[in-house]
PDB file of N, CA and C in Angstrom:
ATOM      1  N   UNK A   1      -6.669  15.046 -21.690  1.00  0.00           N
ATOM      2  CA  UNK A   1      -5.923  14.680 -22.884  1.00  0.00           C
ATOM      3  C   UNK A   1      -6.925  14.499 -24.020  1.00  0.00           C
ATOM      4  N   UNK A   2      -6.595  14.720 -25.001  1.00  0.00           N
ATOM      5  CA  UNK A   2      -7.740  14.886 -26.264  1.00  0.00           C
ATOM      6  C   UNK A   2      -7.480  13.455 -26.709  1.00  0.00           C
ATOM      7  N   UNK A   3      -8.563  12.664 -27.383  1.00  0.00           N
ATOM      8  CA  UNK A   3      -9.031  11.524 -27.514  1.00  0.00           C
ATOM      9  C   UNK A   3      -8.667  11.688 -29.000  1.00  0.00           C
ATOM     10  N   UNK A   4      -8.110  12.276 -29.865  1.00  0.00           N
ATOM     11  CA  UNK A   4      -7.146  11.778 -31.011  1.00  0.00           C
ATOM     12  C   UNK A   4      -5.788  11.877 -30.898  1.00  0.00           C
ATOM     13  N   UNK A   5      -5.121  12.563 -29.935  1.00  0.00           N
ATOM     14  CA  UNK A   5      -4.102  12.411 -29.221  1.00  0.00           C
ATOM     15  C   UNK A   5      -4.021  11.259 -28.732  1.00  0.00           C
ATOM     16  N   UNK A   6      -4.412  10.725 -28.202  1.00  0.00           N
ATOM     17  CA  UNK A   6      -4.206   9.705 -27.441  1.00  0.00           C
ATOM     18  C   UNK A   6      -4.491   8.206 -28.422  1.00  0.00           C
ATOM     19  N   UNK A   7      -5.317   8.501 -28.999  1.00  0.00           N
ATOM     20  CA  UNK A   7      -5.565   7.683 -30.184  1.00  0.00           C
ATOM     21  C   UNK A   7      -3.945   7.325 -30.666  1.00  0.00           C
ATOM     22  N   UNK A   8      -3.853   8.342 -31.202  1.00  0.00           N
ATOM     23  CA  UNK A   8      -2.781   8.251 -32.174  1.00  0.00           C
ATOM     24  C   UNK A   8      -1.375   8.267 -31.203  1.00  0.00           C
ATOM     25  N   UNK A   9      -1.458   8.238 -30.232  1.00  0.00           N
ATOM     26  CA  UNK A   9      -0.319   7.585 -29.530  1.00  0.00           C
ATOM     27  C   UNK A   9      -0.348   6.355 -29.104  1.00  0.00           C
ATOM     28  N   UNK A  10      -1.525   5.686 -29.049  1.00  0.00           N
ATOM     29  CA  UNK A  10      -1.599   4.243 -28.692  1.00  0.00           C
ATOM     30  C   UNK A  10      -1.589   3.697 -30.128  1.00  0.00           C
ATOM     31  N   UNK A  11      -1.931   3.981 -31.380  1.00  0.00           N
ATOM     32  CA  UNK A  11      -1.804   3.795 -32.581  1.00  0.00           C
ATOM     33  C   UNK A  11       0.418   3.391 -32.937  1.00  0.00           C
ATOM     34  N   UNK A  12       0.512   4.447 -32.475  1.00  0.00           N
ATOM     35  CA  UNK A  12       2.547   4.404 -32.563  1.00  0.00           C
ATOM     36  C   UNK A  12       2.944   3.700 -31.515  1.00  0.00           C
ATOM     37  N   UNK A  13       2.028   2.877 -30.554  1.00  0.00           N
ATOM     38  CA  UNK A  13       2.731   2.178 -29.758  1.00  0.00           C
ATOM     39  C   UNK A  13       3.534   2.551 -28.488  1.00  0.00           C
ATOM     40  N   UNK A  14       2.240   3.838 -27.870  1.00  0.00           N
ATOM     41  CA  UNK A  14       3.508   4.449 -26.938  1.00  0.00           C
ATOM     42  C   UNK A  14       1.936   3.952 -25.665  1.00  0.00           C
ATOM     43  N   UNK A  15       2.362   3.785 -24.515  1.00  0.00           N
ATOM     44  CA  UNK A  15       1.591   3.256 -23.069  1.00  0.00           C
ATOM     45  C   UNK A  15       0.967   4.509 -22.750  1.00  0.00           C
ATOM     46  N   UNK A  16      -0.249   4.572 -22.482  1.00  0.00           N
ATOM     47  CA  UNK A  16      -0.784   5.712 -21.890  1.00  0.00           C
ATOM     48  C   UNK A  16      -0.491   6.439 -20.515  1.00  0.00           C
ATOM     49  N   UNK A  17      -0.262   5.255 -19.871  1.00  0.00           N
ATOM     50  CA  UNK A  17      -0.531   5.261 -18.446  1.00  0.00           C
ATOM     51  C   UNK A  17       0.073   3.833 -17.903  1.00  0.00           C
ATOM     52  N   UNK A  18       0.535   3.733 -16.740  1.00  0.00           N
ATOM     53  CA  UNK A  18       1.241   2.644 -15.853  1.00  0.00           C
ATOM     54  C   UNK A  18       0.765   2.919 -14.402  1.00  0.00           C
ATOM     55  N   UNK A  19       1.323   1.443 -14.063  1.00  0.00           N
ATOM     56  CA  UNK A  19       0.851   1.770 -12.702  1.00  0.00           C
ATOM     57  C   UNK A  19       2.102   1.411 -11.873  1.00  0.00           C
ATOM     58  N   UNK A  20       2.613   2.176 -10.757  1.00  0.00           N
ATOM     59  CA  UNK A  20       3.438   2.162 -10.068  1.00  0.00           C
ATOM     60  C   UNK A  20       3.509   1.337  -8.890  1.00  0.00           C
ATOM     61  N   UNK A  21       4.952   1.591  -8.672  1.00  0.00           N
ATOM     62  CA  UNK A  21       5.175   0.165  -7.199  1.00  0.00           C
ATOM     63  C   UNK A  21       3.882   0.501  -6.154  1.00  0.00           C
ATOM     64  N   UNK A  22       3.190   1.503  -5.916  1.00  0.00           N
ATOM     65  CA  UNK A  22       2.231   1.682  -4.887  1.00  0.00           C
ATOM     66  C   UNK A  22       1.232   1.393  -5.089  1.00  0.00           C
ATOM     67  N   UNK A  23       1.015   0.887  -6.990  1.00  0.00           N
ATOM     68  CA  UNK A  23      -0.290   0.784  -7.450  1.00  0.00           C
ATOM     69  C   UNK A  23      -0.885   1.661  -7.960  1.00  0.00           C
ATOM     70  N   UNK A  24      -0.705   3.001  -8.015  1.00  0.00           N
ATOM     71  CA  UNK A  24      -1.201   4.697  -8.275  1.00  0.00           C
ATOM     72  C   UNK A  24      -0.901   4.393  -9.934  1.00  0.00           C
ATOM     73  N   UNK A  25      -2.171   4.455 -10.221  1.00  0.00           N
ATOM     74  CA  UNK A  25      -2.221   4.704 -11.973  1.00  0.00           C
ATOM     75  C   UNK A  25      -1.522   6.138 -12.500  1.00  0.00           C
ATOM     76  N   UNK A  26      -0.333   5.870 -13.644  1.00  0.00           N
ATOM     77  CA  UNK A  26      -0.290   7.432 -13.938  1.00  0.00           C
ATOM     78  C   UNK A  26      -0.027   7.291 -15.200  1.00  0.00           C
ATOM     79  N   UNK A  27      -0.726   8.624 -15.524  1.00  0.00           N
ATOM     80  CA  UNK A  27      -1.307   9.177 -17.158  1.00  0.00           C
ATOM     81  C   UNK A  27      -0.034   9.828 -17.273  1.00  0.00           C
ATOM     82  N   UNK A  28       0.336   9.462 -18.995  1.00  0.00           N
ATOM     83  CA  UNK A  28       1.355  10.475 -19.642  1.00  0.00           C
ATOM     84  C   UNK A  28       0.745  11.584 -20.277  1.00  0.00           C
ATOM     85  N   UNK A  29       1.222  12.960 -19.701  1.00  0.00           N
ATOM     86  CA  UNK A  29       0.329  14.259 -19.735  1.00  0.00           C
ATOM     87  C   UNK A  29       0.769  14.305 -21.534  1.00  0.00           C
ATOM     88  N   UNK A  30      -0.437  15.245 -22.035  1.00  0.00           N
ATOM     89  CA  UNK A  30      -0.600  15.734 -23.364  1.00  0.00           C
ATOM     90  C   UNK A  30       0.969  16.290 -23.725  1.00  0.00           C
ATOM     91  N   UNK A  31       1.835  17.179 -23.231  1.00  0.00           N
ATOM     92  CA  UNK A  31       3.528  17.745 -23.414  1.00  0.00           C
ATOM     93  C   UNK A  31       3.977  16.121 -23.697  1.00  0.00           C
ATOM     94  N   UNK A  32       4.189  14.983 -22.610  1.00  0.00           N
ATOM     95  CA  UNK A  32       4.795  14.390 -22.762  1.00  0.00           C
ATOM     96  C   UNK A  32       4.510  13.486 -23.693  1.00  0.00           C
ATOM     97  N   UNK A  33       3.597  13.063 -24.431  1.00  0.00           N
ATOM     98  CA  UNK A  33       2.612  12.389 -25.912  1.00  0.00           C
ATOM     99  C   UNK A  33       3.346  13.056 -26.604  1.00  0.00           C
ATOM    100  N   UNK A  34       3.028  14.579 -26.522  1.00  0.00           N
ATOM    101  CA  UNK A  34       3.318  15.200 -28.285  1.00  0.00           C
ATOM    102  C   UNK A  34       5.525  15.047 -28.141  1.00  0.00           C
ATOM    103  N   UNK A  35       6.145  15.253 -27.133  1.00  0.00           N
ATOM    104  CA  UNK A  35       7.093  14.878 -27.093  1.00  0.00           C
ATOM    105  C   UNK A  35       7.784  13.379 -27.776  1.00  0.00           C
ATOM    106  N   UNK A  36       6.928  12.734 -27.211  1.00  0.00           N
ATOM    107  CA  UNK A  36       7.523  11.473 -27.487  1.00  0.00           C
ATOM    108  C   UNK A  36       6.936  10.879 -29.064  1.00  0.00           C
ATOM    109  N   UNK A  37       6.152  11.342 -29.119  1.00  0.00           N
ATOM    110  CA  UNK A  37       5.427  11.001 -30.952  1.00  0.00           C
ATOM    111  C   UNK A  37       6.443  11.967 -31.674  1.00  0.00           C
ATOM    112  N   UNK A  38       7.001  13.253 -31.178  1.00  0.00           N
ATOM    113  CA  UNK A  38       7.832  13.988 -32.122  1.00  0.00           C
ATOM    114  C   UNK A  38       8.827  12.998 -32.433  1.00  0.00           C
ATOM    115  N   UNK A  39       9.699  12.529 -31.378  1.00  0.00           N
ATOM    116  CA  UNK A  39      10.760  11.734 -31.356  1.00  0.00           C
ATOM    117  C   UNK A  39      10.444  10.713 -32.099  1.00  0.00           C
ATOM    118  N   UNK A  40       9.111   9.930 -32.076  1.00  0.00           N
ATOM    119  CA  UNK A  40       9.140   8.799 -33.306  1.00  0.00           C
ATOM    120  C   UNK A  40       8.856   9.729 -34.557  1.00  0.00           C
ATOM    121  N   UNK A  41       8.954  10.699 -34.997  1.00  0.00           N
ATOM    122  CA  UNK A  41       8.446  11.411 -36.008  1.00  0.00           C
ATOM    123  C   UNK A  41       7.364  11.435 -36.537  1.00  0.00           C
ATOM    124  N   UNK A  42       6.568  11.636 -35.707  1.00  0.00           N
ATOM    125  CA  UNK A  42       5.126  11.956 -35.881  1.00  0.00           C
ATOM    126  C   UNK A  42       4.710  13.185 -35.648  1.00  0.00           C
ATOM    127  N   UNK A  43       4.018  14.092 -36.649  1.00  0.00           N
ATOM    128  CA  UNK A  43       3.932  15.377 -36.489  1.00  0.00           C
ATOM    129  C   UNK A  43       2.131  15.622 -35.581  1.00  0.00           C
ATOM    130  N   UNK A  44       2.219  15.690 -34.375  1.00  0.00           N
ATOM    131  CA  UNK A  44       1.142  15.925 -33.591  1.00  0.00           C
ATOM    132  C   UNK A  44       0.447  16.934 -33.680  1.00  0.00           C
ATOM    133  N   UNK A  45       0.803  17.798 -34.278  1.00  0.00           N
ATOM    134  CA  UNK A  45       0.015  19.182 -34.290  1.00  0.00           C
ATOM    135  C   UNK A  45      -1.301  18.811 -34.607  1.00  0.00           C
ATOM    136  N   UNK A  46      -1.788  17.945 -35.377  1.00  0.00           N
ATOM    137  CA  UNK A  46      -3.169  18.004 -35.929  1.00  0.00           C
ATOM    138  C   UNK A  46      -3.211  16.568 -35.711  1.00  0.00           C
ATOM    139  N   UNK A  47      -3.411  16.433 -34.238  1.00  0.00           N
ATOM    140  CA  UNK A  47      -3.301  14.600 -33.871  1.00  0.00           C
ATOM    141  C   UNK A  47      -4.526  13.811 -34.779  1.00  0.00           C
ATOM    142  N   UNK A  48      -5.889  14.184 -35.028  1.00  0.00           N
ATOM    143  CA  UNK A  48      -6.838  13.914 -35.724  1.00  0.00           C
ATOM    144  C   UNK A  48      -6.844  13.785 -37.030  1.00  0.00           C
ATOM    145  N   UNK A  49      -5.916  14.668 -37.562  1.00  0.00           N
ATOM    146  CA  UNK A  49      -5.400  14.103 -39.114  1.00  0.00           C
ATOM    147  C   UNK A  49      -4.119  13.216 -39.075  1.00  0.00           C
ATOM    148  N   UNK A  50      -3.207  13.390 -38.240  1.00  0.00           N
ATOM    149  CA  UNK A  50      -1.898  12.095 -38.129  1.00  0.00           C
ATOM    150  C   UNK A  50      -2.726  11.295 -38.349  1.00  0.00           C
ATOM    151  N   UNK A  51      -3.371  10.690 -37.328  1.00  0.00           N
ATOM    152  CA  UNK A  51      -4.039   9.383 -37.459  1.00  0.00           C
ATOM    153  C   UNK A  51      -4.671   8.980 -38.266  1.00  0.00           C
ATOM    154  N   UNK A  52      -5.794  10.097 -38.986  1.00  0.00           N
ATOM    155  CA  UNK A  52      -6.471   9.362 -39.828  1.00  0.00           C
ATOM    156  C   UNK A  52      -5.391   9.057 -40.910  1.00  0.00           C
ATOM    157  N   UNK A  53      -4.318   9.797 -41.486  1.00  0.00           N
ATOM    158  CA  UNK A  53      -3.108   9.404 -41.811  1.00  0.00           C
ATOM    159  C   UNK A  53      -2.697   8.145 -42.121  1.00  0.00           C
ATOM    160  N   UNK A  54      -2.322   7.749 -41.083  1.00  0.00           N
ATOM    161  CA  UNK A  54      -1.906   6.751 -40.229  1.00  0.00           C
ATOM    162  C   UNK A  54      -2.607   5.230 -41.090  1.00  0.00           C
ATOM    163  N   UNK A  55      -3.842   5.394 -40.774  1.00  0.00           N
ATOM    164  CA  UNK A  55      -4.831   4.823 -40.729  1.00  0.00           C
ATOM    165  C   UNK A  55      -5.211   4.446 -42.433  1.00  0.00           C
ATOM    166  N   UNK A  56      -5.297   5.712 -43.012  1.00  0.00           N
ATOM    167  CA  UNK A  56      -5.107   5.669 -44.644  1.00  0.00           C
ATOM    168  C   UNK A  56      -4.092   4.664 -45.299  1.00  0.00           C
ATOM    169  N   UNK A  57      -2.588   4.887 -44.287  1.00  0.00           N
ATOM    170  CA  UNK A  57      -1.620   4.381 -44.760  1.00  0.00           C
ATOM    171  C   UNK A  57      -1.515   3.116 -44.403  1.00  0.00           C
ATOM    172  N   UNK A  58      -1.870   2.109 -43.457  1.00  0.00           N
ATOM    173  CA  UNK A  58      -2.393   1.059 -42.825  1.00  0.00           C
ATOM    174  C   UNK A  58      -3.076   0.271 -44.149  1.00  0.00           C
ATOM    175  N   UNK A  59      -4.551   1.173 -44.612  1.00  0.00           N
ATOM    176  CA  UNK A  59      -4.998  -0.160 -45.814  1.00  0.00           C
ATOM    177  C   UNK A  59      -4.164   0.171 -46.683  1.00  0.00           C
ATOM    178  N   UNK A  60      -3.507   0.662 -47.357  1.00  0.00           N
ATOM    179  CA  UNK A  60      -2.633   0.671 -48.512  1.00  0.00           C
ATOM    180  C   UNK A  60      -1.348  -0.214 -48.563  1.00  0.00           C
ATOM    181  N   UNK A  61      -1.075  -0.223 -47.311  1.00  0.00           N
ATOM    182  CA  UNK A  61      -0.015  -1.353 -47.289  1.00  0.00           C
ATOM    183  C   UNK A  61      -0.400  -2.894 -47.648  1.00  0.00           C
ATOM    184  N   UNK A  62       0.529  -3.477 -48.036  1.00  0.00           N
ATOM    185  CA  UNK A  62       0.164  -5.050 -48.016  1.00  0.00           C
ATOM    186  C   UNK A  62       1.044  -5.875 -47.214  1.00  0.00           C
ATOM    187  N   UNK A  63       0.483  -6.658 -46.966  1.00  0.00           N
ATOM    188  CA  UNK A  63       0.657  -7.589 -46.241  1.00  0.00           C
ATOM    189  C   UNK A  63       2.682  -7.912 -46.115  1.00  0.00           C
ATOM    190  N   UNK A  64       3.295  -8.431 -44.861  1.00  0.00           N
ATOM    191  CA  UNK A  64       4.250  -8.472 -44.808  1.00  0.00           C
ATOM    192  C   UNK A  64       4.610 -10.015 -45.942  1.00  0.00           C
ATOM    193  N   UNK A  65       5.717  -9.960 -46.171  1.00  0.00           N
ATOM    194  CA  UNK A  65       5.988 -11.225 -46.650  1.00  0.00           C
ATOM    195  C   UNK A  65       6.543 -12.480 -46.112  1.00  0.00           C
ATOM    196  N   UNK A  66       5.958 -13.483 -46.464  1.00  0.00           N
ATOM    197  CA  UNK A  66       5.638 -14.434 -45.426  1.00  0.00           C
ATOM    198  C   UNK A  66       6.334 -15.820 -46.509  1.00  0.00           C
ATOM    199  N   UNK A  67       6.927 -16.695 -46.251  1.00  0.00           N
ATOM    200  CA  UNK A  67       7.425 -18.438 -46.595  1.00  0.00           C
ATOM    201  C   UNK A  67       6.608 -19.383 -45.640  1.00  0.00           C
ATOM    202  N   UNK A  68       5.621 -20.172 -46.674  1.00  0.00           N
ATOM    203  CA  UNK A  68       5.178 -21.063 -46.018  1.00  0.00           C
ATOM    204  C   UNK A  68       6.296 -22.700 -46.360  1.00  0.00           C
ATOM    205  N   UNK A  69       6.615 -22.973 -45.178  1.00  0.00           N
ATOM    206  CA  UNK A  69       7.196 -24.560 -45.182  1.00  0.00           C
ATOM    207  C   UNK A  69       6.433 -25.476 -44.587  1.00  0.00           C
ATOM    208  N   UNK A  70       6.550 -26.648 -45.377  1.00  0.00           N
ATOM    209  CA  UNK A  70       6.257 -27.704 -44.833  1.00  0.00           C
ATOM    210  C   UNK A  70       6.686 -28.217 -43.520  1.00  0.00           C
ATOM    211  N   UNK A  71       6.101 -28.590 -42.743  1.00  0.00           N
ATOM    212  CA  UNK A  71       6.647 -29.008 -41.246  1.00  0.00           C
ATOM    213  C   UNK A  71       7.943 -30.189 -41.680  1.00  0.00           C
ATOM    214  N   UNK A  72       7.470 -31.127 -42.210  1.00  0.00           N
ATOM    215  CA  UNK A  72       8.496 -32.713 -42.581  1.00  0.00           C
ATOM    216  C   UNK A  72       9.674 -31.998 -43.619  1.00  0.00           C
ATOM    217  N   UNK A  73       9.662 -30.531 -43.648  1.00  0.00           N
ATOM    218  CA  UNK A  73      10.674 -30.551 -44.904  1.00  0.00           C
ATOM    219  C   UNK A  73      12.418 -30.117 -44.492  1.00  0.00           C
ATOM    220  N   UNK A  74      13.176 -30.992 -44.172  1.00  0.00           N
ATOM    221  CA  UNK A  74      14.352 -30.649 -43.151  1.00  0.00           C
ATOM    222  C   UNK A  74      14.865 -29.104 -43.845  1.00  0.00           C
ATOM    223  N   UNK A  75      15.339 -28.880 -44.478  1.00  0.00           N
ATOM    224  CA  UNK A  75      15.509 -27.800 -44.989  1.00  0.00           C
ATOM    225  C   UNK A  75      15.321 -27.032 -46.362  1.00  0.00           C
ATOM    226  N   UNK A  76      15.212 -25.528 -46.366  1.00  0.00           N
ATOM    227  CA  UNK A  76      14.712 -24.628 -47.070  1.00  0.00           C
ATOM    228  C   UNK A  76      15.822 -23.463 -47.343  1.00  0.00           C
ATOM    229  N   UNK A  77      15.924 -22.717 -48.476  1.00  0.00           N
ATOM    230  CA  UNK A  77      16.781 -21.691 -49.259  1.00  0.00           C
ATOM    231  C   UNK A  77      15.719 -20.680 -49.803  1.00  0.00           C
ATOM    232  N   UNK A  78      16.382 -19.388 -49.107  1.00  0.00           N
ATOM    233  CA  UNK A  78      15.544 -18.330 -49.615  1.00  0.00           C
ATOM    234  C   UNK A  78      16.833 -17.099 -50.284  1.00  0.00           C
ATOM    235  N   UNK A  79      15.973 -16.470 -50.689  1.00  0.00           N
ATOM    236  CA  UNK A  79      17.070 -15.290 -51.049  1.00  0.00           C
ATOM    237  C   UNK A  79      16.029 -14.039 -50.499  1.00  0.00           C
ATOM    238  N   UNK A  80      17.221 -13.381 -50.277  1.00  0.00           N
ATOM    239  CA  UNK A  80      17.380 -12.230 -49.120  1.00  0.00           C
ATOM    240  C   UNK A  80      17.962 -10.649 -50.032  1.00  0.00           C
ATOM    241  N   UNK A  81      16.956  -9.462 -50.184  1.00  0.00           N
ATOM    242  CA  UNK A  81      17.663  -8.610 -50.991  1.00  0.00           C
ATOM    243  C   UNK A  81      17.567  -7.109 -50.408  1.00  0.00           C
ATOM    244  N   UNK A  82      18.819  -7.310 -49.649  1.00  0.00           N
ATOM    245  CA  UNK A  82      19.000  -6.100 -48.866  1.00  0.00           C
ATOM    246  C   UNK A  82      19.084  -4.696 -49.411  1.00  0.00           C
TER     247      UNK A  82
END
């Protein structure tokens, strides 16, 4: 399996490999990666540029948004804009 392939499938959050009721480690073959990254819509053809991709798009993002509360403060009102 090519090592930006695989990169970039452990990058989208997919398991490389498991190990079964007997204990027998098993690898998800290169077909079944580029399969399952299609399905999250990830275009694998050029697994080495997805990622660096990926990766580009990672620092550009900011940070999720976050409410800090006080522990003692019984309750709090936010607005929500769907």
């Amino acid at each position: 399996m090519a090592e930006a392939l695989a990169q970039l499938a452990d990058d989208c959050g997919i398991q490389l490999a498991y190990d079964d009721i007997w204990g027998v480690t098993r690898h998800a073959s290169t077909e079944t990666l580029r399969a399952l990254l299609g399905a999250l819509g990830v275009d694998a053809a050029d697994a080495a540029a997805a990622l660096r991709s990926r990766q580009r798009a990672a620092w550009r993002r900011t940070i999720e948004p976050v409410i800090v509360v006080a522990a003692n403060r019984a309750a709090f009102a936010f607005r929500v804009n769907l």
